[in-house]
Protein backbone atom coordinates (compact mmCIF):
# COMPACT_ATOMS: atom_id res chain seq x y z
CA UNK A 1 80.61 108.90 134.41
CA UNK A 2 84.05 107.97 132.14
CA UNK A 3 84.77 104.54 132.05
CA UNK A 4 88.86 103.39 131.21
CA UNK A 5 90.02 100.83 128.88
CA UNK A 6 93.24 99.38 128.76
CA UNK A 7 94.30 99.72 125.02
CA UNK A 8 94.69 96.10 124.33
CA UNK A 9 90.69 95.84 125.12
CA UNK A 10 90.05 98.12 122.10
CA UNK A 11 88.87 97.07 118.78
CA UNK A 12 90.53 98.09 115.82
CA UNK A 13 88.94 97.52 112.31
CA UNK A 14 91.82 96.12 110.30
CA UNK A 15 94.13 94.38 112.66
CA UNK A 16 96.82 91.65 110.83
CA UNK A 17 99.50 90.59 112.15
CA UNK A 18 102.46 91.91 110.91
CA UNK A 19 104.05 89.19 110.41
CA UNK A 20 102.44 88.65 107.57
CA UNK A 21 103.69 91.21 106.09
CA UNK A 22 107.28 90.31 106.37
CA UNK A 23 107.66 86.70 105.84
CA UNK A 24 111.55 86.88 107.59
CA UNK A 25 109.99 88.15 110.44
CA UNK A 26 107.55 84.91 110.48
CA UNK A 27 109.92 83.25 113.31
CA UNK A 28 109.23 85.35 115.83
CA UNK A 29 105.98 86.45 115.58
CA UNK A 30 105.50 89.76 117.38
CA UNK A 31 102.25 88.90 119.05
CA UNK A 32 101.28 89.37 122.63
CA UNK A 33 98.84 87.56 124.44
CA UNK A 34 96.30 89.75 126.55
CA UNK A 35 93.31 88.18 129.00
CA UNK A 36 90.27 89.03 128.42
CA UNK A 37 87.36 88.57 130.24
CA UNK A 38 88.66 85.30 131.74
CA UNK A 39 90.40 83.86 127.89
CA UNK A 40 93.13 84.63 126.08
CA UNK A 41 93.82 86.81 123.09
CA UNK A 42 96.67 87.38 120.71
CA UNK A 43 96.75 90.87 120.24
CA UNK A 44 98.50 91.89 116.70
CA UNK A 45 99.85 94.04 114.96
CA UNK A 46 97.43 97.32 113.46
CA UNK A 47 98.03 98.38 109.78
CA UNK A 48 97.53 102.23 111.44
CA UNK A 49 98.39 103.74 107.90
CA UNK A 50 94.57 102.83 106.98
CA UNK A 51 92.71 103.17 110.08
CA UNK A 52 89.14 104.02 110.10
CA UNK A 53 87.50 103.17 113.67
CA UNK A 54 88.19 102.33 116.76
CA UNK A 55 85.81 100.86 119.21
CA UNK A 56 85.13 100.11 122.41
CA UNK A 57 84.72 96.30 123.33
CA UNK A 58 80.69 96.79 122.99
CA UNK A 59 81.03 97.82 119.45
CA UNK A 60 80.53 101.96 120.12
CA UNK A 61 82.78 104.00 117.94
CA UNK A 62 85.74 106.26 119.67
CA UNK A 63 84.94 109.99 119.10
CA UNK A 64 87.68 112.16 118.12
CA UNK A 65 87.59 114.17 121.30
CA UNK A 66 88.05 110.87 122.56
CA UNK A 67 90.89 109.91 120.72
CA UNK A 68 92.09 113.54 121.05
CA UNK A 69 92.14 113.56 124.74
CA UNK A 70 93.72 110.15 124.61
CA UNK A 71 97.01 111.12 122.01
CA UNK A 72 97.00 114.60 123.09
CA UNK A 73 95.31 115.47 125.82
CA UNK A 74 96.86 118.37 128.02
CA UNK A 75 100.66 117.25 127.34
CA UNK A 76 101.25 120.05 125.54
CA UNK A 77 104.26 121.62 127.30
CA UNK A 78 105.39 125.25 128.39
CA UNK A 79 108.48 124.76 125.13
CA UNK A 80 104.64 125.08 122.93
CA UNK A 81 104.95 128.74 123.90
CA UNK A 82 109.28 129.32 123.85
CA UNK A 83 109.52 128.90 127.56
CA UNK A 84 110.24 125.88 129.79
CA UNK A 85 113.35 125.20 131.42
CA UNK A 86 116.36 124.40 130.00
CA UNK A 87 117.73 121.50 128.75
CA UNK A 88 121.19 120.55 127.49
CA UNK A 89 119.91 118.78 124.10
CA UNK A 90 116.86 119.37 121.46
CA UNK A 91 116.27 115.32 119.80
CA UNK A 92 114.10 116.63 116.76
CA UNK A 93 112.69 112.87 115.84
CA UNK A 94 113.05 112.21 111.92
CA UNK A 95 109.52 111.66 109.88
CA UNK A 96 109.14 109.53 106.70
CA UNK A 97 107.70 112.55 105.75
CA UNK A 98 109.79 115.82 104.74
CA UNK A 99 106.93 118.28 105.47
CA UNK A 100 106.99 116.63 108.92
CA UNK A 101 110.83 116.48 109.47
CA UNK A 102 111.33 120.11 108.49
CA UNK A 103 108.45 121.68 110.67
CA UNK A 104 110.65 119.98 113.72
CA UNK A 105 113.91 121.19 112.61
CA UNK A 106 112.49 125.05 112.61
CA UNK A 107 111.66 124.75 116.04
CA UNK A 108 114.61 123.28 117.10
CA UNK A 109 116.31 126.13 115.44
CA UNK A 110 113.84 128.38 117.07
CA UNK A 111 115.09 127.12 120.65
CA UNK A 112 118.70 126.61 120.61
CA UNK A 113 118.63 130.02 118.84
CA UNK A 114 116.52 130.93 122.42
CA UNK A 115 119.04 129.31 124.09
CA UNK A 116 116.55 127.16 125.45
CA UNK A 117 118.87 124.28 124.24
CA UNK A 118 122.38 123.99 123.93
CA UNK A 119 122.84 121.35 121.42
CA UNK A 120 120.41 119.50 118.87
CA UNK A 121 120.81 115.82 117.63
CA UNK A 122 119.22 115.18 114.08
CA UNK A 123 117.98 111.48 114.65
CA UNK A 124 116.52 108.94 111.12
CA UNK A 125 117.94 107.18 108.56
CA UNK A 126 116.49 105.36 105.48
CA UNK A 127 114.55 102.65 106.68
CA UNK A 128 115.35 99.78 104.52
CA UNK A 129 112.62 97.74 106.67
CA UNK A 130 110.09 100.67 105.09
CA UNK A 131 110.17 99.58 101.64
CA UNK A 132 107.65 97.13 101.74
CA UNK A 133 104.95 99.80 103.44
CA UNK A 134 106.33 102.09 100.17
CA UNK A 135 107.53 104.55 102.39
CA UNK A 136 110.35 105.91 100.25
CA UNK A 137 112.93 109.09 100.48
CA UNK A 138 113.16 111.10 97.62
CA UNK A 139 116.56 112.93 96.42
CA UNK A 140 115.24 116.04 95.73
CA UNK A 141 112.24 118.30 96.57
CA UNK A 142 110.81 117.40 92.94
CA UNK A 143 111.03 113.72 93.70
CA UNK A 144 109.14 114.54 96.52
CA UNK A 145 106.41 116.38 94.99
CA UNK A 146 105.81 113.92 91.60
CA UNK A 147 105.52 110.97 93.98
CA UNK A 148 108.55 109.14 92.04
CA UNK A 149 110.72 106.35 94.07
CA UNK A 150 113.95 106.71 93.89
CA UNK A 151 116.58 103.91 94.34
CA UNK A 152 118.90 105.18 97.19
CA UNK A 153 120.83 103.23 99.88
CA UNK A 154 120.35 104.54 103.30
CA UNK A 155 123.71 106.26 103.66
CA UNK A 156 122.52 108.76 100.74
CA UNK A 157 119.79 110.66 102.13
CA UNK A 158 118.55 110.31 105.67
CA UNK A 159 115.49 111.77 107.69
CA UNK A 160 118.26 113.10 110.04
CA UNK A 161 120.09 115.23 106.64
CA UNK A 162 116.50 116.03 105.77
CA UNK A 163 116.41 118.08 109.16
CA UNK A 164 119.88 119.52 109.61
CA UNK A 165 119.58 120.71 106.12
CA UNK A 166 116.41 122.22 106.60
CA UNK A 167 118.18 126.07 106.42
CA UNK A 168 120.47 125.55 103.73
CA UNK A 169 119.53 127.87 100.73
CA UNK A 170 117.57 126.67 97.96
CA UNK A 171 117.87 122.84 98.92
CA UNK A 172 114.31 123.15 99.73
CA UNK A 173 113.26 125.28 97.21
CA UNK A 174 109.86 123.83 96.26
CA UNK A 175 110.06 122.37 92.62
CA UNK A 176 114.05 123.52 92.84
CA UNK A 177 115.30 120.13 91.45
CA UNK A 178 118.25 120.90 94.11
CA UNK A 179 120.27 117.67 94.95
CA UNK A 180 121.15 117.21 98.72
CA UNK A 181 124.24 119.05 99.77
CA UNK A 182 125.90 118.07 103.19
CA UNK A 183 125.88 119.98 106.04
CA UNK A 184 129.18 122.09 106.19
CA UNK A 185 130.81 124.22 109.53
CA UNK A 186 131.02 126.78 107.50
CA UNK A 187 127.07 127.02 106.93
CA UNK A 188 126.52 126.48 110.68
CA UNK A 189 128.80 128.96 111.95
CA UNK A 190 127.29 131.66 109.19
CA UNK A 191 123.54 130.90 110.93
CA UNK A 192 125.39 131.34 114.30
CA UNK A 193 125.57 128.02 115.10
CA UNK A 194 128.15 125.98 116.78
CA UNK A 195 129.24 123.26 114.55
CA UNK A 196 129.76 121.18 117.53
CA UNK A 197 126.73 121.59 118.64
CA UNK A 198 124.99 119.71 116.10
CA UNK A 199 125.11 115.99 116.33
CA UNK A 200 123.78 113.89 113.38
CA UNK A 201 122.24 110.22 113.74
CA UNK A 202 121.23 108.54 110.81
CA UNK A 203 120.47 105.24 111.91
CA UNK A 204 118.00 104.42 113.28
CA UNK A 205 114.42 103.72 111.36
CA UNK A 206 111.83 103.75 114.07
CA UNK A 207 111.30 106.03 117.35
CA UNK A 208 112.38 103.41 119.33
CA UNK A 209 115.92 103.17 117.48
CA UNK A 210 115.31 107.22 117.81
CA UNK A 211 115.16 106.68 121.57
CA UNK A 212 118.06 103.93 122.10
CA UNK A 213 120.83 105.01 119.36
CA UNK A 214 120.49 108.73 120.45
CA UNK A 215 121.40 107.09 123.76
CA UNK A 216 124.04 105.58 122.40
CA UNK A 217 125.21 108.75 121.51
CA UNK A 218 125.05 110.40 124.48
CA UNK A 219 126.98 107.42 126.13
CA UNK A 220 129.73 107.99 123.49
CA UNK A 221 130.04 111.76 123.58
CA UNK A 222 130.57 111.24 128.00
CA UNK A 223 133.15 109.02 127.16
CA UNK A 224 134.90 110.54 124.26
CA UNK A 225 134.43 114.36 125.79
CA UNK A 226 133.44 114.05 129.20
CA UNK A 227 130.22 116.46 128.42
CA UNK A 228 127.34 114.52 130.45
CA UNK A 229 123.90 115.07 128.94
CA UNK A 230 121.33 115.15 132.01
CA UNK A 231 118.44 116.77 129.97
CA UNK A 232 116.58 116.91 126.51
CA UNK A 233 113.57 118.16 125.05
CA UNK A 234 112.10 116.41 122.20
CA UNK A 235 110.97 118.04 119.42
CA UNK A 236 108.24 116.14 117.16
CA UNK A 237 104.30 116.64 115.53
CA UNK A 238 101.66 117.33 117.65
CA UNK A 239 100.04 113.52 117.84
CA UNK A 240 103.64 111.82 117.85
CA UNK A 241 105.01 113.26 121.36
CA UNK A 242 103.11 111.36 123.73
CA UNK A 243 103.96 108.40 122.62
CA UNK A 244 107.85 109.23 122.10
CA UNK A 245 107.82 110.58 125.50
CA UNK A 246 106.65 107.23 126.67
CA UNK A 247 109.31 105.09 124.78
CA UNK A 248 112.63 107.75 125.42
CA UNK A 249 110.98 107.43 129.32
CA UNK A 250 111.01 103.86 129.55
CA UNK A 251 114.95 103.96 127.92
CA UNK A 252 116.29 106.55 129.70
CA UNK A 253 114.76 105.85 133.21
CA UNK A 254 115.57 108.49 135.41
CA UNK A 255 119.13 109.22 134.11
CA UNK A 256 117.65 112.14 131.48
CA UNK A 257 114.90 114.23 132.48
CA UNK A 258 112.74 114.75 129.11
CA UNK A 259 110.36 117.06 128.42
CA UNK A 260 109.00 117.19 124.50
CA UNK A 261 108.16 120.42 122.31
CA UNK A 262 105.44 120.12 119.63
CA UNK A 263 106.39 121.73 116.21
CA UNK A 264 103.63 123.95 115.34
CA UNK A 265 104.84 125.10 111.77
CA UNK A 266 102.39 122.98 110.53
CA UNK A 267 99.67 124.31 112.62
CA UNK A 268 100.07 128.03 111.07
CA UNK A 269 98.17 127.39 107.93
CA UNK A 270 95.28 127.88 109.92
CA UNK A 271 94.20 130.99 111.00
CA UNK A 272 93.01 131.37 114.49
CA UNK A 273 95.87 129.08 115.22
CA UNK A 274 98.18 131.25 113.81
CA UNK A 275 97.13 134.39 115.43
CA UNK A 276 97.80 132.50 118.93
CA UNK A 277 101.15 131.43 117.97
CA UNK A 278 102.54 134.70 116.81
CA UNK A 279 100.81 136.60 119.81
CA UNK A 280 102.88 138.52 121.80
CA UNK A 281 100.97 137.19 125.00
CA UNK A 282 100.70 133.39 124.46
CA UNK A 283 97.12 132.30 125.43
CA UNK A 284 98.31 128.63 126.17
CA UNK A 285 94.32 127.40 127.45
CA UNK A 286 93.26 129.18 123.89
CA UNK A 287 95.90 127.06 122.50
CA UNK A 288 94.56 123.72 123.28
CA UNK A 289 90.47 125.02 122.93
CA UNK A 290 91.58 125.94 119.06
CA UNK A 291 94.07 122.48 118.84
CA UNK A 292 91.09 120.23 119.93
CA UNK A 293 88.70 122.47 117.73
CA UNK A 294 91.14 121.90 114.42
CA UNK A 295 92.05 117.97 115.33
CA UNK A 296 88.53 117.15 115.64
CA UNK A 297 86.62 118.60 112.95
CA UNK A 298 89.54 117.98 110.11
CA UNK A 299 89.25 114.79 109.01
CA UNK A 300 93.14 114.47 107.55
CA UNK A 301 94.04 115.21 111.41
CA UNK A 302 91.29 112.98 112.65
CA UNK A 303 92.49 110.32 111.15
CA UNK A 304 96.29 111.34 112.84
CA UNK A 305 94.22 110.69 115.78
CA UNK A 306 93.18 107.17 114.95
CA UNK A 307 96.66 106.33 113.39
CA UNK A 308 98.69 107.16 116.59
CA UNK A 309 96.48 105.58 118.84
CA UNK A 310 97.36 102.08 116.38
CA UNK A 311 100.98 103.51 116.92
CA UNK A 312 100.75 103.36 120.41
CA UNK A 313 99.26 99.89 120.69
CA UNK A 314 101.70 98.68 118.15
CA UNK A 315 104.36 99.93 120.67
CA UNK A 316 102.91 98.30 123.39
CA UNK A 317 102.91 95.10 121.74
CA UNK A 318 106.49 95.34 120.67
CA UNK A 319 106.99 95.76 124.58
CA UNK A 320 108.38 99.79 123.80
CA UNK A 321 105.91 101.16 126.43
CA UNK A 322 103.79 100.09 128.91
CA UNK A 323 100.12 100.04 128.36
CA UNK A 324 98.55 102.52 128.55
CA UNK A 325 94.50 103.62 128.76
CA UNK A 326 91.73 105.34 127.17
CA UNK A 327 88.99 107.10 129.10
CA UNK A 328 85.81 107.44 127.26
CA UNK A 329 82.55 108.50 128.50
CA UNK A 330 80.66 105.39 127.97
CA UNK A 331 78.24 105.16 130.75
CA UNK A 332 77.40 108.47 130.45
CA UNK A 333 75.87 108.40 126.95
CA UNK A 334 74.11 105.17 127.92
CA UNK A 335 72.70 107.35 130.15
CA UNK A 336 71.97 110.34 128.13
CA UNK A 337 69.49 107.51 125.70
């Protein structure tokens, strides 16, 4: 038998408040209080950037199917495999990290160029917020690659440029030295896009800035154009789009029906993986076997697991999402002994 936990009941090995962190944030201390078993906790903030269990509250360690089925799950949807209905926007999410960013840009290329989408909106800025964790944006792709921190203000380079400027030639050239050019019509228009069909935002520094300056947006465009956007996909990693479909959800309400699309560039370095994706048949249940299979037995991607599952508590406690729950298998293995 499976047992649930709400995710405030879990333990997490490094929780601090994060307050602590940033002492200007010290006045209004982002902590929530949760009951448990009949007294009160203050549930903090997680550090998720160096995660390394996660526990039930008798002490037993989270698997990675687990964690897996928990992040992931089955919410893989049909846009994994170029189908699913169509919407009138792609949001490709910006990543403090370009590998990330770009791998969601290509497949929002991939579907407008589908026409499974009729615009995309690049959303991410430079965090300034960020530069205490030392999560910096480089200038150029050999910034990125030595590790070196640049001095930028936000307005210079934004995860939202990083992904719009994903197709320009030789800006990502690996070791290139290339400085950021700006989009231009011209470029769009020679890849067959639209120029008004791309929308940039690059504001916001978390997904739930994502989630209510895209909105923004939208409200803007219906106002300044009269063009009404009903329905978007978003595009985003693998372990990141549960948890963005829960905060656009709770944000848009029922106005926008969202779906999300995982970018799978990423995923082709491995092999089976890669043979499924460029099948001419997609085997979607082979799909999620090999997904599982690659999340839980890599430890890099394990520990994407454990990190989102940190990033969805932290949500919860910032009041982004509701709570959500974790089904583990508890009772069985005390059976099994």
């Amino acid at each position: 038998m499976s047992k649930v936990y709400k995710i405030s009941e879990l333990l997490m090995n490094n929780e601090t408040p994060y307050y602590s962190e940033c002492p200007e944030l010290s006045n209004y201390r982002r902590v929530r209080e949760v009951e448990d078993h009949g007294r009160t906790r203050y549930l903090t903030w997680v550090d998720d950037k160096n995660m390394e269990s996660i526990r039930n509250p008798d002490g037993r360690e989270l698997t990675p199917e687990e964690l897996f089925n928990f992040v992931i799950g089955n919410g893989i949807t049909d846009y994994a495999k170029g189908k699913g209905q169509l919407a009138d926007v792609a949001i490709v999410l910006g990543s403090g990290s370009f590998p990330e960013t770009r791998a969601r840009a290509i497949k929002a290329f991939e579907l407008y160029k589908k026409g499974r989408v009729k615009k995309i909106i690049f959303t991410g800025g430079v965090a300034k917020a960020r530069d205490t964790r030392r999560i910096m944006y480089p200038e150029t792709m050999e910034q990125f690659m030595s590790g070196a921190v640049p001095e930028l203000e936000w307005q210079d380079l934004s995860e939202a440029d990083w992904g719009a400027e994903t197709f320009v030639p030789g800006v990502y050239e690996e070791g290139s030295g290339i400085a950021m050019s700006k989009l231009t019509p011209e470029f769009l228009e020679s890849m067959g896009v639209n120029p008004e069909d791309v929308i940039i935002e690059p504001m916001s520094r978390s997904t739930q800035e994502n989630a209510t300056f895209c909105r923004n947006t939208f409200d803007m465009l219906r106002i300044e154009t009269g063009e009404s956007i009903s329905s978007a996909v978003l595009v985003t990693t693998v372990t990141h789009g549960s948890r963005a479909m829960r905060q656009f959800q709770k944000l848009f309400g029922d106005d926008i029906q969202l779906s999300w699309c995982p970018a799978t560039a990423d995923l082709e370095q491995y092999g089976n993986m890669r043979n499924i994706l460029n099948a001419h048949e997609f085997d979607e249940e082979a799909f999620r076997r090999e997904l599982k299979r690659i999340y839980c037995t890599t430890p890099v991607l394990t520990k994407k697991l454990m990190e989102e599952t940190a990033n969805h508590r932290n949500a919860f406690i910032l009041g982004d999402i509701y709570e959500p729950s974790i089904t583990t298998e508890d009772e069985q293995r005390e059976e099994e002994r």
